[in-house]
Protein backbone atom coordinates (compact mmCIF):
# COMPACT_ATOMS: atom_id res chain seq x y z
CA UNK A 1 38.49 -10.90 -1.39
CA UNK A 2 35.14 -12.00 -2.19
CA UNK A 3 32.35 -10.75 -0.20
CA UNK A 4 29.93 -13.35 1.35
CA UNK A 5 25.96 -13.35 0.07
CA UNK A 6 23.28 -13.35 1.99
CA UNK A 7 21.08 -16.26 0.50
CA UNK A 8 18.24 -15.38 -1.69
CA UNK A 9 14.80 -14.75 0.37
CA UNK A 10 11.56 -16.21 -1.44
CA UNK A 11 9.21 -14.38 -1.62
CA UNK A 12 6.87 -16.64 0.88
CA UNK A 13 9.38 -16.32 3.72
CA UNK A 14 7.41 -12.96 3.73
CA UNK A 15 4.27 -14.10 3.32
CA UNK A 16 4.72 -16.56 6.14
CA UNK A 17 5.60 -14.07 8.72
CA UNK A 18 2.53 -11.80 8.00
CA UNK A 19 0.10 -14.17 8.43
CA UNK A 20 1.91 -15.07 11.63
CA UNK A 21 2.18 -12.12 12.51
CA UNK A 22 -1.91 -11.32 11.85
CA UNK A 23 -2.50 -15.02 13.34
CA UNK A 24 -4.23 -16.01 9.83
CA UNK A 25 -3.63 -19.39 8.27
CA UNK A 26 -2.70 -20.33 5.08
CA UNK A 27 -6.58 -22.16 4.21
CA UNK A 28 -7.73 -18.40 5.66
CA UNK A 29 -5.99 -16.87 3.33
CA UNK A 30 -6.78 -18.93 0.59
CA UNK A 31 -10.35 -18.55 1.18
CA UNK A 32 -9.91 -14.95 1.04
CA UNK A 33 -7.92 -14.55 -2.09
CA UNK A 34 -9.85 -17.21 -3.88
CA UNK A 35 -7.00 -19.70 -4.86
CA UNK A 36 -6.20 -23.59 -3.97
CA UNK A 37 -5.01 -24.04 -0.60
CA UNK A 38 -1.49 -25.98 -2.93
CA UNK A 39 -1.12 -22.13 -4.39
CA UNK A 40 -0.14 -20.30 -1.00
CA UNK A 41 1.57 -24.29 0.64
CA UNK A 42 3.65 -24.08 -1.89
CA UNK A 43 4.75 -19.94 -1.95
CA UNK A 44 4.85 -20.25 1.47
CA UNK A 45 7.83 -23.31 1.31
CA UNK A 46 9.53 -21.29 -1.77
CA UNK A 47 8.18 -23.55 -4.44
CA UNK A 48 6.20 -21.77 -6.00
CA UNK A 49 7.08 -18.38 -8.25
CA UNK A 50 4.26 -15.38 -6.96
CA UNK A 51 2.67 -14.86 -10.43
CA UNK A 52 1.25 -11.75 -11.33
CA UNK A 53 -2.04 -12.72 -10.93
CA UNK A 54 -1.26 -14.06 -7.53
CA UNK A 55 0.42 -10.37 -7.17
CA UNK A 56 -2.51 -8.69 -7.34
CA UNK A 57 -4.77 -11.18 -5.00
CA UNK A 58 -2.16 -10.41 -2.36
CA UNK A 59 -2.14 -6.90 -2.76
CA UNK A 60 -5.84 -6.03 -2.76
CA UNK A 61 -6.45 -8.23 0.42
CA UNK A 62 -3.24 -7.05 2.53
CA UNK A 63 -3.71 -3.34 1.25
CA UNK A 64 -0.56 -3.33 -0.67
CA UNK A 65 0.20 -2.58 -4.36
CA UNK A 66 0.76 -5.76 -6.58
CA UNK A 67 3.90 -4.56 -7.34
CA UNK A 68 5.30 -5.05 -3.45
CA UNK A 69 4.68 -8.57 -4.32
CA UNK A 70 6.48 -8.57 -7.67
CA UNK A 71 9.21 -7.11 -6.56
CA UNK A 72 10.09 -9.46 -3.85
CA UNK A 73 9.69 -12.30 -6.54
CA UNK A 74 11.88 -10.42 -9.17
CA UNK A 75 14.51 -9.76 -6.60
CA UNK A 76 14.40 -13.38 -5.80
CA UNK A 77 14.56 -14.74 -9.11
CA UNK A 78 17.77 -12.22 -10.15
CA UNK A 79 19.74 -13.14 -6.83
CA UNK A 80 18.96 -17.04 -7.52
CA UNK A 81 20.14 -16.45 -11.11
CA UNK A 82 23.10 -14.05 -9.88
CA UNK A 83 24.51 -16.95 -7.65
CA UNK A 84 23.82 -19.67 -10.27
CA UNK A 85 25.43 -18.37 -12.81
CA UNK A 86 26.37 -14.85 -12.74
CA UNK A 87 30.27 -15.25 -12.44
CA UNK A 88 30.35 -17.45 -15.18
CA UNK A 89 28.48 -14.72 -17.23
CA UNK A 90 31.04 -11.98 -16.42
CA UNK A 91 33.61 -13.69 -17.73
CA UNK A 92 31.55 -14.89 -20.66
CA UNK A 93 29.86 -10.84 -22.11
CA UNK A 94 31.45 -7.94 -22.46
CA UNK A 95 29.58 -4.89 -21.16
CA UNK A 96 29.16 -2.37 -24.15
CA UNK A 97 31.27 0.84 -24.40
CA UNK A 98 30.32 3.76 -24.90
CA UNK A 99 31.12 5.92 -28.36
């Protein structure tokens, strides 16, 4: 029996609900972080990657570490890639053995 996935979460669902939650817009934040107003639009709608750069923007002006950021983007990017084609791939590589 196969077990049903939640669907992936972009990293901008996330960033949506904090500035909703501090009652900041995007332009605000764009102001803030120094980046085009398109930048956070298109995070914010999932269609745009959070970039490194973008990472550490982000994490300086919410108080986090860069790496909070990442990690919601890498998690995002594996379960996208997981449910695209990870079956296939299980089938398709062998997992090493041991000696």
């Amino acid at each position: 029996m196969k077990t049903k996935r939640i669907a992936p979460v972009h990293p901008g669902f996330y960033l949506k609900e904090l500035l909703d939650e501090l009652g900041l817009s995007q332009s605000g934040l764009t102001k803030a972080i120094g980046v085009p107003a398109m930048r956070v639009n298109h995070i914010v709608k999932g269609k745009r990657p959070v970039t490194a750069e973008t990472a550490l923007r982000l994490g300086l002006f919410f108080g986090q570490t860069p790496q909070y950021w990442l990690n919601l983007q890498s998690r995002y990017s594996t379960d996208c890639a997981t449910d695209s084609i990870g079956e296939r791939l299980r089938h398709e590589i062998a997992p090493l053995q041991a000696a």
